[in-house]
Protein backbone atom coordinates (compact mmCIF):
# COMPACT_ATOMS: atom_id res chain seq x y z
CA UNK A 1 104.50 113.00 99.42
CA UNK A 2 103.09 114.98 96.84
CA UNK A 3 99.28 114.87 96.42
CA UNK A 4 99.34 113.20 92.84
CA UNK A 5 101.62 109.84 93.93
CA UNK A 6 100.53 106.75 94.16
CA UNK A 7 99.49 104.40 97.02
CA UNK A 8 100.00 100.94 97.08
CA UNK A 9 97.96 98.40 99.14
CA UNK A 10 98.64 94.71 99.20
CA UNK A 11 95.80 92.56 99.62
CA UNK A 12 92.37 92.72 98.47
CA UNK A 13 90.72 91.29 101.48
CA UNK A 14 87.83 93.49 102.77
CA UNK A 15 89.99 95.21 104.81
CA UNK A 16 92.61 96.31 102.06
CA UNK A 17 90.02 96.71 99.77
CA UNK A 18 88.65 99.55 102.55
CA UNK A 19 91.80 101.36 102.70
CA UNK A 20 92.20 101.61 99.28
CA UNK A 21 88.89 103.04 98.78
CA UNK A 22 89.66 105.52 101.47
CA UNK A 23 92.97 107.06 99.86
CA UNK A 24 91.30 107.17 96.72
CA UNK A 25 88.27 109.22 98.18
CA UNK A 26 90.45 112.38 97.29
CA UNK A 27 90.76 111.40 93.40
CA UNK A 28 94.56 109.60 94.11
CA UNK A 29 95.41 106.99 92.25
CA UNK A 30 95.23 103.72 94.36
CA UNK A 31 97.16 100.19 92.90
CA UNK A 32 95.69 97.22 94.64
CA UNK A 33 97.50 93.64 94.30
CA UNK A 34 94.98 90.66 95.42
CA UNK A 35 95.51 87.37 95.24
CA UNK A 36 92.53 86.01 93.32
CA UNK A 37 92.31 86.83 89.26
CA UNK A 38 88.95 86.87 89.85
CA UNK A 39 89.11 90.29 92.79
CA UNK A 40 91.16 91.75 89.91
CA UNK A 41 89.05 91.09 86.99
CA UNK A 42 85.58 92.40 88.71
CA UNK A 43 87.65 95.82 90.10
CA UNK A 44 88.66 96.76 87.20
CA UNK A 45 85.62 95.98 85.02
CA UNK A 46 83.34 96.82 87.50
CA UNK A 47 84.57 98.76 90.17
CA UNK A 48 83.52 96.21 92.71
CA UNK A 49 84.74 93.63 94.88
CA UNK A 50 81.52 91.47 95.40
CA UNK A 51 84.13 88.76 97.17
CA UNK A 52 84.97 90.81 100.43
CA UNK A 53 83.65 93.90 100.04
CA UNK A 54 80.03 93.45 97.97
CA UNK A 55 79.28 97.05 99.41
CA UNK A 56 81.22 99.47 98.51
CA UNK A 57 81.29 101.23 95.11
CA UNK A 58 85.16 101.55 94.23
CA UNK A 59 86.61 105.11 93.08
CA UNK A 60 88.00 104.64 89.40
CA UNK A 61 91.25 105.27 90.31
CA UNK A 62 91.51 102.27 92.10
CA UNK A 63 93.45 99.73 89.39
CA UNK A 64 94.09 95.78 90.49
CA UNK A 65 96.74 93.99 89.56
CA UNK A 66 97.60 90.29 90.42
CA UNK A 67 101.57 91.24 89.68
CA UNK A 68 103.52 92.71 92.51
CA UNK A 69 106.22 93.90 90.07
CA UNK A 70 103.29 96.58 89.06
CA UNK A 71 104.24 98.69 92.62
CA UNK A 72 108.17 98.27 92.15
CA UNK A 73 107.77 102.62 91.53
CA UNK A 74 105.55 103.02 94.18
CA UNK A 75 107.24 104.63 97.90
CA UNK A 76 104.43 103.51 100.03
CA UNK A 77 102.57 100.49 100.21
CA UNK A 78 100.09 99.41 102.67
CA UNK A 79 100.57 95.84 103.42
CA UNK A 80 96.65 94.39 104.31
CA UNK A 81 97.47 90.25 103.49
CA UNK A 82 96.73 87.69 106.15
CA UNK A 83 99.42 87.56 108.85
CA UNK A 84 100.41 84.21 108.28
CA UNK A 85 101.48 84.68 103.93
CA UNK A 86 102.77 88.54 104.60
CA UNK A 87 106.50 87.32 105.25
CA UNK A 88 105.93 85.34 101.78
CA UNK A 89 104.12 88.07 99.81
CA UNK A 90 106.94 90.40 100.64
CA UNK A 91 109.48 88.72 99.71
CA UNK A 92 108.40 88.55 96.15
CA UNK A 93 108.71 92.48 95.65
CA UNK A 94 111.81 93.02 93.61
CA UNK A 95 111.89 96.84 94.15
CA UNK A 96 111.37 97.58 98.42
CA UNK A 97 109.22 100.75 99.08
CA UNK A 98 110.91 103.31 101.33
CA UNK A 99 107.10 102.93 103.75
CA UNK A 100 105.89 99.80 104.14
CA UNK A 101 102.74 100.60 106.67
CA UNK A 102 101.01 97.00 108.02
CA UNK A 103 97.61 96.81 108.32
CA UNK A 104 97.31 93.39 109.86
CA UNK A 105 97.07 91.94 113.18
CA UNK A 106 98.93 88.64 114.02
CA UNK A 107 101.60 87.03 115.17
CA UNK A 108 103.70 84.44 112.89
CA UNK A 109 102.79 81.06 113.32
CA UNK A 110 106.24 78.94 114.23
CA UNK A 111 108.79 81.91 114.72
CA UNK A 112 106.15 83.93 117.02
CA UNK A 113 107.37 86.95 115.53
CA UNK A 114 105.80 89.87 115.36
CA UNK A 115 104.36 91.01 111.96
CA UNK A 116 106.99 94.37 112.25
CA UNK A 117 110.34 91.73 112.59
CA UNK A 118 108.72 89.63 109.56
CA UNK A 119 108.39 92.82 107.86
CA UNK A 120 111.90 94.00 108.12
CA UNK A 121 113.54 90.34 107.49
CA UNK A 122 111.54 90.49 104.25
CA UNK A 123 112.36 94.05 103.21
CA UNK A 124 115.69 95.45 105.53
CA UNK A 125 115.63 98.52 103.28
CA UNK A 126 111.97 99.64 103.94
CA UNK A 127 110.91 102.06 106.78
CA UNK A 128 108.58 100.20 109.01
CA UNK A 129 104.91 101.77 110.24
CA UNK A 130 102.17 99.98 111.92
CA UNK A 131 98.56 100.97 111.59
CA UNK A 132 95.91 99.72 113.79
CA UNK A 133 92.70 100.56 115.32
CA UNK A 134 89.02 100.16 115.87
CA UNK A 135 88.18 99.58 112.25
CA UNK A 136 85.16 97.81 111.17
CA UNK A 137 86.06 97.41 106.77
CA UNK A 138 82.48 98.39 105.77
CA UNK A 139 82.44 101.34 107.49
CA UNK A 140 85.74 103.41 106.60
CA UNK A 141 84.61 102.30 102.74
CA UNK A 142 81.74 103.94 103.21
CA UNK A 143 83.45 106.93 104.57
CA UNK A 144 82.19 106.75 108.10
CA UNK A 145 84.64 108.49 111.23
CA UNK A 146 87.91 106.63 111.95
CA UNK A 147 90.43 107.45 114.21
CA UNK A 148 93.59 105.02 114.09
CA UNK A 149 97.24 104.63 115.58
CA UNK A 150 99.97 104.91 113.03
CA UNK A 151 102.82 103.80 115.23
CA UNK A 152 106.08 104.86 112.78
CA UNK A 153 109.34 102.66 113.01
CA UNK A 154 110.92 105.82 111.56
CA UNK A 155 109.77 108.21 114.16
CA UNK A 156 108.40 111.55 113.24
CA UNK A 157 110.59 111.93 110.27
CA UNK A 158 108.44 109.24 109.09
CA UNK A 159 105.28 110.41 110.45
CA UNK A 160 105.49 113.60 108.11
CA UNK A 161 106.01 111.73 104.96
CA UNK A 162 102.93 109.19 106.10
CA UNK A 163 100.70 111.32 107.61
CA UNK A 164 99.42 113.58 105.27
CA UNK A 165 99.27 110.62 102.67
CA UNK A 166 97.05 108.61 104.93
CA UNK A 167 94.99 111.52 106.18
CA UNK A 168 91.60 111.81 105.12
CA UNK A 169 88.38 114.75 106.22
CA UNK A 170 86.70 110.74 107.75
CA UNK A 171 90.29 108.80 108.72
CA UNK A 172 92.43 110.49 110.99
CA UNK A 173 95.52 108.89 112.18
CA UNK A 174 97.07 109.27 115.78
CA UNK A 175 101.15 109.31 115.55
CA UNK A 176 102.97 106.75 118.52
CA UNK A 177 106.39 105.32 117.90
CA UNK A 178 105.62 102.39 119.94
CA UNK A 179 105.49 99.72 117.39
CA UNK A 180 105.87 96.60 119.67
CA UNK A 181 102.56 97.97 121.48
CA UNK A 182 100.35 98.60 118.34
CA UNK A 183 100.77 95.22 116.92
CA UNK A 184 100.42 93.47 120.28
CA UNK A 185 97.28 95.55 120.95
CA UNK A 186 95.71 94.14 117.45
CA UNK A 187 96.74 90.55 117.75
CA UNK A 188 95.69 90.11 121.63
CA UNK A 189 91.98 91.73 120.74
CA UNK A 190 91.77 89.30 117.90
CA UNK A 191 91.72 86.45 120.38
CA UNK A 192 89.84 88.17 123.13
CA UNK A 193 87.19 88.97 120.72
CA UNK A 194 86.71 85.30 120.39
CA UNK A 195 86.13 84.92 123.76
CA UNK A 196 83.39 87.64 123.89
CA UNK A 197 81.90 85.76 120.73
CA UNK A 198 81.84 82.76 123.05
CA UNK A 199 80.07 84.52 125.93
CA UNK A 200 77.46 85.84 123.14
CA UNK A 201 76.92 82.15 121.78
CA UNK A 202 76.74 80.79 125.29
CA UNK A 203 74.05 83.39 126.41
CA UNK A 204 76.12 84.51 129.14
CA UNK A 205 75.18 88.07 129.61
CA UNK A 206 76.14 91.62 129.26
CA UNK A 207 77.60 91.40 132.24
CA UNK A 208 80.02 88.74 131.20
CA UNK A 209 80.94 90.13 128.74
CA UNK A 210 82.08 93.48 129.93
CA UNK A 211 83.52 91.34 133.02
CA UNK A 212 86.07 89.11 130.23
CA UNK A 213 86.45 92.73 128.54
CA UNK A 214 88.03 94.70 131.48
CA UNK A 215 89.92 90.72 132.15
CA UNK A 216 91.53 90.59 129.01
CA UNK A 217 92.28 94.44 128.58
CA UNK A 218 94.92 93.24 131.51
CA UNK A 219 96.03 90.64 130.15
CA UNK A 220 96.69 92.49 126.64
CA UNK A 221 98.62 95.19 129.35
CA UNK A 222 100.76 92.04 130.97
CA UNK A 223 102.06 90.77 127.77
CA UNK A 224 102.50 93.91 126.07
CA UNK A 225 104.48 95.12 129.01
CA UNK A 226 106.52 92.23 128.70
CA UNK A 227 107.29 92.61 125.65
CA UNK A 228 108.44 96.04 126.09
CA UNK A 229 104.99 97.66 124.92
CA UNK A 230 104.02 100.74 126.68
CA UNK A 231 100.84 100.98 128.89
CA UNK A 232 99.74 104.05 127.24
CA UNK A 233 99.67 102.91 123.49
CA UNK A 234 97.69 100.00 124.98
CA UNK A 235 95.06 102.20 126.25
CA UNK A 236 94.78 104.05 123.12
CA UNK A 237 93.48 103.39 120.15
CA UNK A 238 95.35 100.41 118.45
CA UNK A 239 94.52 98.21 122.14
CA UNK A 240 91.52 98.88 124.38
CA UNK A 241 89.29 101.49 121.42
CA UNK A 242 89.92 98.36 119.43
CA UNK A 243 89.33 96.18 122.09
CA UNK A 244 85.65 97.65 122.65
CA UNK A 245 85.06 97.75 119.16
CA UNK A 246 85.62 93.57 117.90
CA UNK A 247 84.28 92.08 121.47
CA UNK A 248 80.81 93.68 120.72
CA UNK A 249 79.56 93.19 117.36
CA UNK A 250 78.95 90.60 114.43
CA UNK A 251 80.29 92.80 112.35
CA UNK A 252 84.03 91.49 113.69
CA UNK A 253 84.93 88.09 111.78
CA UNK A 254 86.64 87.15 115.07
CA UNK A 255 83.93 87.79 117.13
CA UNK A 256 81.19 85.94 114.90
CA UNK A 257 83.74 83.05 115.21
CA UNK A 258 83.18 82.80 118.81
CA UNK A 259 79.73 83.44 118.77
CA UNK A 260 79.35 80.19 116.30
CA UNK A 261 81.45 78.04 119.02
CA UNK A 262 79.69 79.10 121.47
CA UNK A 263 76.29 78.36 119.82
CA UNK A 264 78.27 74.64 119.81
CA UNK A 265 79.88 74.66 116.13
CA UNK A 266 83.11 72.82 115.65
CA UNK A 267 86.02 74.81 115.28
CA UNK A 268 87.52 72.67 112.28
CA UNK A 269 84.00 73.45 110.35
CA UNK A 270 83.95 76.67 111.02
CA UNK A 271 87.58 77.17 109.80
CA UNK A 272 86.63 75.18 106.93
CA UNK A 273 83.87 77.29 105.63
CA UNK A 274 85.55 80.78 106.13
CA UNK A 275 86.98 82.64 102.91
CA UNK A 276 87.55 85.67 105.09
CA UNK A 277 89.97 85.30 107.68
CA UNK A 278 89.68 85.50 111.28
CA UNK A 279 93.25 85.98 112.70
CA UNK A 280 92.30 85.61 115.86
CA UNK A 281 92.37 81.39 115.58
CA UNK A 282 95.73 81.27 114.18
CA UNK A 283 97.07 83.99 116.86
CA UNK A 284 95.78 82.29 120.09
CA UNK A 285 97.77 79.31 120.09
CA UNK A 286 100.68 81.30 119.09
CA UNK A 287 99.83 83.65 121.62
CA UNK A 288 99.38 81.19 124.56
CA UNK A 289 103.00 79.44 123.91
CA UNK A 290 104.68 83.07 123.87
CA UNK A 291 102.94 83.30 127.36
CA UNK A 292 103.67 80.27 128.49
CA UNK A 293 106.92 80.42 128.06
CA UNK A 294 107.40 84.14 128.75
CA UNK A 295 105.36 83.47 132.72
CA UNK A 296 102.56 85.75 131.52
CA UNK A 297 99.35 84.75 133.15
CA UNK A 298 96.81 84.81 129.84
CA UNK A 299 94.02 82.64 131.22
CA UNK A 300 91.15 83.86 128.80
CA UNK A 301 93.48 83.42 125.81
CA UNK A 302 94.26 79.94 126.73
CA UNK A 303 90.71 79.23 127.43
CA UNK A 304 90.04 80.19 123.62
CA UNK A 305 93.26 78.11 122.69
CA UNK A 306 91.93 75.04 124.50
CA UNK A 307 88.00 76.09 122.67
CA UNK A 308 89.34 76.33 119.29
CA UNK A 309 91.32 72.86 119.91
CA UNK A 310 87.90 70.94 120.94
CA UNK A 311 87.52 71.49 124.39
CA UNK A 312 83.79 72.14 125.50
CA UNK A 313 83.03 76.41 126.18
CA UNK A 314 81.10 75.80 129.13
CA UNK A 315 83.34 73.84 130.29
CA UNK A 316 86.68 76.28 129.82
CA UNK A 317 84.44 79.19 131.01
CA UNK A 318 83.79 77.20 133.74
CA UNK A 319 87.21 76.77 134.55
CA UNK A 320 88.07 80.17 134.00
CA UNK A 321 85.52 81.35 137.00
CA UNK A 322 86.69 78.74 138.93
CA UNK A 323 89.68 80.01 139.19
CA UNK A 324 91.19 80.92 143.05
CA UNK A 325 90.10 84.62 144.09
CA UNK A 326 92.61 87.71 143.80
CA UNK A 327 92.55 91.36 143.95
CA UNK A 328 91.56 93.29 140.79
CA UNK A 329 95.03 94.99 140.55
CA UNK A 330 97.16 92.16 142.24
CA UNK A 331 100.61 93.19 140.43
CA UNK A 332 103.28 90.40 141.60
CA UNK A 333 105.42 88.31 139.44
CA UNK A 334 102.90 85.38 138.37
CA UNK A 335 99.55 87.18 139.36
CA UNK A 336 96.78 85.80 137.02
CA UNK A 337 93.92 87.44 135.92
């Protein structure tokens, strides 16, 4: 990719709205769909997005547009829209980019497909990248460190076009192929960052915490290996760095949503409220049916399944260390966490 083509990024969440401000730290020229007339109007007026991102002062080459058919010349595109609409939102691009790099971290609601198979049902003809990590919005806007997984479909072929397009002095991207293990390492943290929010709002302790960390890291290994996901991607970046990063700060939308049920908020309220997403409580119950069904033993995701449908926290963390003692790295078929 030559230095002077433009990026695309769909979605003018916080998140999208950080990546495009990233790529356009160098002076490229950035086009940014969102959603809301409103994102668009203020961006290009003002150079803001006082929605999701009140923070950050956008580069001027950073243009909005509410019309897909505005990247139809565009080879790459980041794709940054909630999980749950990014099968729809793709499907309404008339022209597919040869790179379609996802930025977000779910699993499809009813099909329990991975965002990479919606992805390539929506566009066949585009090359398929993931890129995930321990990314807090504010902070690669502002042009703080980053270190990410881009996990290429395409292999290196693909990670030599992407790459250098992505690169930045602050963002530095780590190639994988493993796709299946970069998206299951962002959807599973999503959920177990709830749980950590829950330990917060409960005032259970550091040491819980840490304790439901290490917990869930293996169950994030047990269903990524069942899925085919290597061990190793899971340790990296895109699994247990972001892992570390969501189950220990406010910042993290996912977290803060535990913290709130924890503190005794209902779930349905707190849903309610929320113009920012946090994919974590539409991924869990996914999540824990794939499980199920697959004889995965996830008990800390389906204790934030059976939270975020009403059941007390106390109680479901009481359950949880109730449940019959085990060695740490007890590896049969069925061991639970």
């Amino acid at each position: 990719m030559s230095q002077a083509e433009t990026i695309g990024v769909i979605g003018a969440g916080a998140w999208g709205t950080a990546l495009a401000q990233m790529l356009a730290s160098d002076g490229r020229d950035v086009v940014l769909w969102a959603y809301e007339p409103e994102v668009v109007a203020a961006i290009n007026a003002d150079h803001r997005n006082p929605l999701y991102l009140p923070s950050a002062a956008l580069a001027p080459t950073i243009r909005a547009t509410g019309d897909l058919t505005d990247l139809a010349a565009i080879d790459t595109v980041l794709v940054v829209t909630p999980a749950q609409v990014l099968g729809k939102v793709l499907s309404g691009l008339a022209t597919p980019p040869r790179d379609l790099v996802l930025c977000s971290k779910g699993i499809e609601a009813g099909t329990g497909k991975l965002m990479n198979d919606v992805a390539r049902e929506a566009s066949p003809h585009s090359a398929i990248a993931v890129l995930s990590g321990p990314t807090f919005a504010h902070e690669v806007a502002a042009g703080l460190p980053t270190a990410v997984t881009l996990a290429c479909g395409g292999g290196r072929v693909q990670w030599e076009r992407l790459a250098p397009a992505l690169a930045r002095p602050a963002f530095r991207p780590y190639y994988s192929d493993d796709v299946t293990g970069a998206e299951i390492g962002g959807a599973v943290k999503n959920v177990l960052a709830i749980a950590c929010g829950v330990v917060d709002g409960l005032a259970l302790g550091q040491n819980a915490r840490a304790a439901l960390i290490a917990r869930g890291y293996a169950e994030m290994l047990r269903f990524g290996e069942a899925l085919g996901a290597r061990a190793e991607t899971l340790a990296g970046l895109c699994g247990l760095g972001d892992l570390v990063l969501t189950c220990s700060s406010t910042s993290s939308r996912n977290f803060s949503l535990g913290k709130a049920l924890g503190e005794g908020a209902s779930a349905a309220d707190l849903m309610a409220d929320r113009r920012t997403v946090a994919e974590g409580a539409f991924t869990a119950p996914v999540l824990a049916d794939l499980a199920e069904k697959r004889g995965v033993p996830m008990p800390i995701v389906a204790a934030v399944d059976a939270i975020l449908k009403g059941e007390d926290a106390r109680h479901a963390v009481a359950a949880l260390l109730a449940r019959p003692l085990k060695a740490e790295r007890d590896r049969p078929e069925g061991a639970g966490a």
